[in-house]
Protein backbone atom coordinates (compact mmCIF):
# COMPACT_ATOMS: atom_id res chain seq x y z
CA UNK A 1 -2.88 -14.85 -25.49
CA UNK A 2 -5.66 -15.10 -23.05
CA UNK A 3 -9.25 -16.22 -24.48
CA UNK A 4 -12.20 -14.74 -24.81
CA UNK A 5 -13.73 -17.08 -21.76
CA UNK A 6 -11.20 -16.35 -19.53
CA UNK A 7 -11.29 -12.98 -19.95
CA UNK A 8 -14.77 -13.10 -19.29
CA UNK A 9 -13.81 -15.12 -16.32
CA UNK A 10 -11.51 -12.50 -15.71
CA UNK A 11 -14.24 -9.55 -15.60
CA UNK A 12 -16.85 -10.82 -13.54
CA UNK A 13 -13.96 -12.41 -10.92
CA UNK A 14 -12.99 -8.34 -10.34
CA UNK A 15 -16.27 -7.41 -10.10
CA UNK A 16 -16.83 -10.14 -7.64
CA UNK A 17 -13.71 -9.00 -5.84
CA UNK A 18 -14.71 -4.75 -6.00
CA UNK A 19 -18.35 -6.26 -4.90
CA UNK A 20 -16.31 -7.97 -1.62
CA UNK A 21 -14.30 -5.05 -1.04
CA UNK A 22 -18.05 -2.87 -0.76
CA UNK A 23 -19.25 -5.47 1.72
CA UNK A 24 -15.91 -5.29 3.80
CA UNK A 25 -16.22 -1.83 3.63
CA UNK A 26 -19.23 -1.54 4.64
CA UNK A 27 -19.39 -4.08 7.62
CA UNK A 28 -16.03 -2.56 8.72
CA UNK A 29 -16.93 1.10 8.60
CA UNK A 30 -17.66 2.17 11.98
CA UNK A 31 -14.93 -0.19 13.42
CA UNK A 32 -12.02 0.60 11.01
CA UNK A 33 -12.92 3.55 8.92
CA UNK A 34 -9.31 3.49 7.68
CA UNK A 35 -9.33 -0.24 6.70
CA UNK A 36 -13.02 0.64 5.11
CA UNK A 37 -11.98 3.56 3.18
CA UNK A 38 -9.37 1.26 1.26
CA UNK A 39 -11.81 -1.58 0.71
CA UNK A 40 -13.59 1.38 -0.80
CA UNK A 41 -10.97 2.57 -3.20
CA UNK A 42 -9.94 -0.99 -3.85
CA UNK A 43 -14.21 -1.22 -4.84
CA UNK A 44 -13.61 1.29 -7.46
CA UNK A 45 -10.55 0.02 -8.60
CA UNK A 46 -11.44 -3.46 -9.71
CA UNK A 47 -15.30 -2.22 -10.78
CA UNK A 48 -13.26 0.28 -13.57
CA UNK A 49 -10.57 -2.15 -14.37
CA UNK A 50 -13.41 -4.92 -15.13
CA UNK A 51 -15.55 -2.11 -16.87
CA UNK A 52 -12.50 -1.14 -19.35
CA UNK A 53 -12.08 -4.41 -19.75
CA UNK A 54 -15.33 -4.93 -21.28
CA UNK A 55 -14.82 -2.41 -23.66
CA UNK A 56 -11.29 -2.96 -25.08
CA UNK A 57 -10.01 -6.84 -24.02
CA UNK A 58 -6.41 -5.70 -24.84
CA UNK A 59 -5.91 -2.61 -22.57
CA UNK A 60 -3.69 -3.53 -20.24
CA UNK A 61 -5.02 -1.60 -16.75
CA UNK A 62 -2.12 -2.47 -14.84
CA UNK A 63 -0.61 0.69 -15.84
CA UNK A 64 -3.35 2.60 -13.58
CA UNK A 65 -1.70 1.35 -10.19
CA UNK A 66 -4.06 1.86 -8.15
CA UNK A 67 -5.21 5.98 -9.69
CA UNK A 68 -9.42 5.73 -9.29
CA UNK A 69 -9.02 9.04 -11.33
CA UNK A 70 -6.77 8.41 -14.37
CA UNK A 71 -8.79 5.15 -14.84
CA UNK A 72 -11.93 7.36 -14.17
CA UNK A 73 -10.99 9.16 -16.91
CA UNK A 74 -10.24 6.54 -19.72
CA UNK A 75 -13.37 4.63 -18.33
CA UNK A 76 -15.60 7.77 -19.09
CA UNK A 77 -14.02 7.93 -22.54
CA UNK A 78 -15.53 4.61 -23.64
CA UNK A 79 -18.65 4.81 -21.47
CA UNK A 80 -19.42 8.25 -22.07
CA UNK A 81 -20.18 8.63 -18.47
CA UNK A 82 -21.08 12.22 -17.11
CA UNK A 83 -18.60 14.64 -14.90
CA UNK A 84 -20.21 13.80 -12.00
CA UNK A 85 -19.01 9.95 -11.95
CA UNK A 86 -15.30 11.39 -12.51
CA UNK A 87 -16.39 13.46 -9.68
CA UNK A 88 -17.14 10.70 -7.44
CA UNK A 89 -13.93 8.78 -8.42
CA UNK A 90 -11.94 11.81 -7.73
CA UNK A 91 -13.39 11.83 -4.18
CA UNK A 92 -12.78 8.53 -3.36
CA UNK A 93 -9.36 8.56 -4.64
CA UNK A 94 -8.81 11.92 -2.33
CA UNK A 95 -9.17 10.32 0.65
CA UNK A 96 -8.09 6.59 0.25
CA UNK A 97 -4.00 7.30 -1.14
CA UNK A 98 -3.99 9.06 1.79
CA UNK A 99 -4.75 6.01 4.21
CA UNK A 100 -2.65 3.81 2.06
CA UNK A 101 0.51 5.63 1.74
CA UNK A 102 0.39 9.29 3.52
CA UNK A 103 1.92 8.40 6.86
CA UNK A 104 -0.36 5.46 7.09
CA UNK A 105 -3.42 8.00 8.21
CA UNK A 106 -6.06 5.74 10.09
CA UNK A 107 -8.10 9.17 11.23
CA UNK A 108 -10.65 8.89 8.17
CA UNK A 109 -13.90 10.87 10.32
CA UNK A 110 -17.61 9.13 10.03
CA UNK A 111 -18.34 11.95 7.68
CA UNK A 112 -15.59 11.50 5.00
CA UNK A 113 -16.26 7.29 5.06
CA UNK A 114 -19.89 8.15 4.48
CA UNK A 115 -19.03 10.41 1.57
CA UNK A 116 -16.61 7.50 0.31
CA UNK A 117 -19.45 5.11 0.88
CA UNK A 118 -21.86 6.84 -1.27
CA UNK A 119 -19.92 7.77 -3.98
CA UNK A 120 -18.68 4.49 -4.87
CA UNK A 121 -21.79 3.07 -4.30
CA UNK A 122 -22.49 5.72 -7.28
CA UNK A 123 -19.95 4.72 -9.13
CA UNK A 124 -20.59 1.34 -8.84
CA UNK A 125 -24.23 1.53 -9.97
CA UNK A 126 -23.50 3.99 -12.88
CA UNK A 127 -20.56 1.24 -14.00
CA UNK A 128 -22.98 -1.86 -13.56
CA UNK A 129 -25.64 -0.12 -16.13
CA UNK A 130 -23.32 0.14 -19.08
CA UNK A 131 -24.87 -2.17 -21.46
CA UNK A 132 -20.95 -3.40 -21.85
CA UNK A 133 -20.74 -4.37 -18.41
CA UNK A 134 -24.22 -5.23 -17.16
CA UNK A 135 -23.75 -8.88 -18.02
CA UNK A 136 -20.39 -9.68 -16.64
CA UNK A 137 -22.16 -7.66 -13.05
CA UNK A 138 -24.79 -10.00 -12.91
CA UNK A 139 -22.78 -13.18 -13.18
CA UNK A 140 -20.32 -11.79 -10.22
CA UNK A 141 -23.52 -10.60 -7.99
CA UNK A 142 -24.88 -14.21 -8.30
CA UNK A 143 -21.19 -15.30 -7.75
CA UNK A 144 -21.40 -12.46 -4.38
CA UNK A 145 -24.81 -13.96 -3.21
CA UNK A 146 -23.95 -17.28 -3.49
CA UNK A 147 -20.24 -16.89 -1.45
CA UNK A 148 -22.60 -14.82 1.35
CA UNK A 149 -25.07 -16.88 1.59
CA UNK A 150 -22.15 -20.40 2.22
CA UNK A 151 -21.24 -17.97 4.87
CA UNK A 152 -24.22 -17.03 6.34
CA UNK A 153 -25.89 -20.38 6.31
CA UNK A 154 -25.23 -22.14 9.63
CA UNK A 155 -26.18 -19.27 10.94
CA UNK A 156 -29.11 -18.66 9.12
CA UNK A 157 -29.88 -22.23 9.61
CA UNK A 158 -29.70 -22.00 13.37
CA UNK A 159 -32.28 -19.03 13.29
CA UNK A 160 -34.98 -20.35 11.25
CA UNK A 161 -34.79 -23.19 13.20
CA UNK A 162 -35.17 -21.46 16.54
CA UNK A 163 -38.13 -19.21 14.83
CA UNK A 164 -39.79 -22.23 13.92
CA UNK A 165 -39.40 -24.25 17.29
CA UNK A 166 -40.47 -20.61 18.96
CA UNK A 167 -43.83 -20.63 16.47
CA UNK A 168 -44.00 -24.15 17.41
CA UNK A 169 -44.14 -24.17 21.34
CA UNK A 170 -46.97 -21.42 20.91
């Protein structure tokens, strides 16, 4: 039997992981729509799985596969979340199967990636407000800031130091 801190661990590491996928998705969307609209769905995914999670520690949400919707549903059930978030995670799981497994479609338009986009940045925001979940979110957003910011620091580091040698010389 897993314990209750590594289940914890557990829910804010997929939150983490759906909060990677939104990055990805989003700095891969106008190069790769296709490999951004299943970051998207993966987003979703991981930020349900984590959220029903929080509610019952003994659901096992590997019986989803990968259906946004079905776990949509069940999520909604426990949250009490409105039609309009099943709405959203019906429309990104319209378009996303299809890139995965539907003759491996890579022709996802700029319109239909910014509909994905801002539905699961919906769904994500709805999902991180549940008093359930809200915790375990902040935890993996300082875990997501910190990971960027390793990342980002030499070159960070390089630009403030340019910005101050440039403020220096005048």
């Amino acid at each position: 039997m897993i314990s209750k801190g590594d289940l914890d661990e557990k829910k804010v590491v997929m939150i983490d992981k759906a909060l990677g996928d939104y990055i990805t998705a989003v700095t891969i969307q106008d190069i790769r729509s296709d490999y951004a609209a299943y970051h998207l769905h993966q987003a979703v995914e991981k930020i349900l799985k984590a959220g029903l999670l929080c509610f019952d520690p003994e659901l096992d949400v590997s019986v989803y596969q990968h259906d946004v919707t079905s776990l949509s549903r069940t999520f909604s059930k426990y949250s009490g979340l409105s039609e309009e978030f099943r709405l959203k995670c019906a429309e990104v799981d319209e378009i996303a199967p299809s890139v995965r497994y539907a003759n491996l479609r890579n022709d996802i338009g700029p319109g239909e990636i910014s509909a994905m986009r801002i539905a699961t940045e919906f769904i994500i925001r709805e999902a991180s407000n549940i008093a359930k979940v809200e915790s375990f979110f902040g935890e993996a957003v300082q875990n997501t800031f910190s990971e960027n910011l390793k990342c980002l620091k030499p070159i960070l580091s390089e630009r403030i130091s340019n910005i101050l040698n440039h403020k220096d010389s005048n």
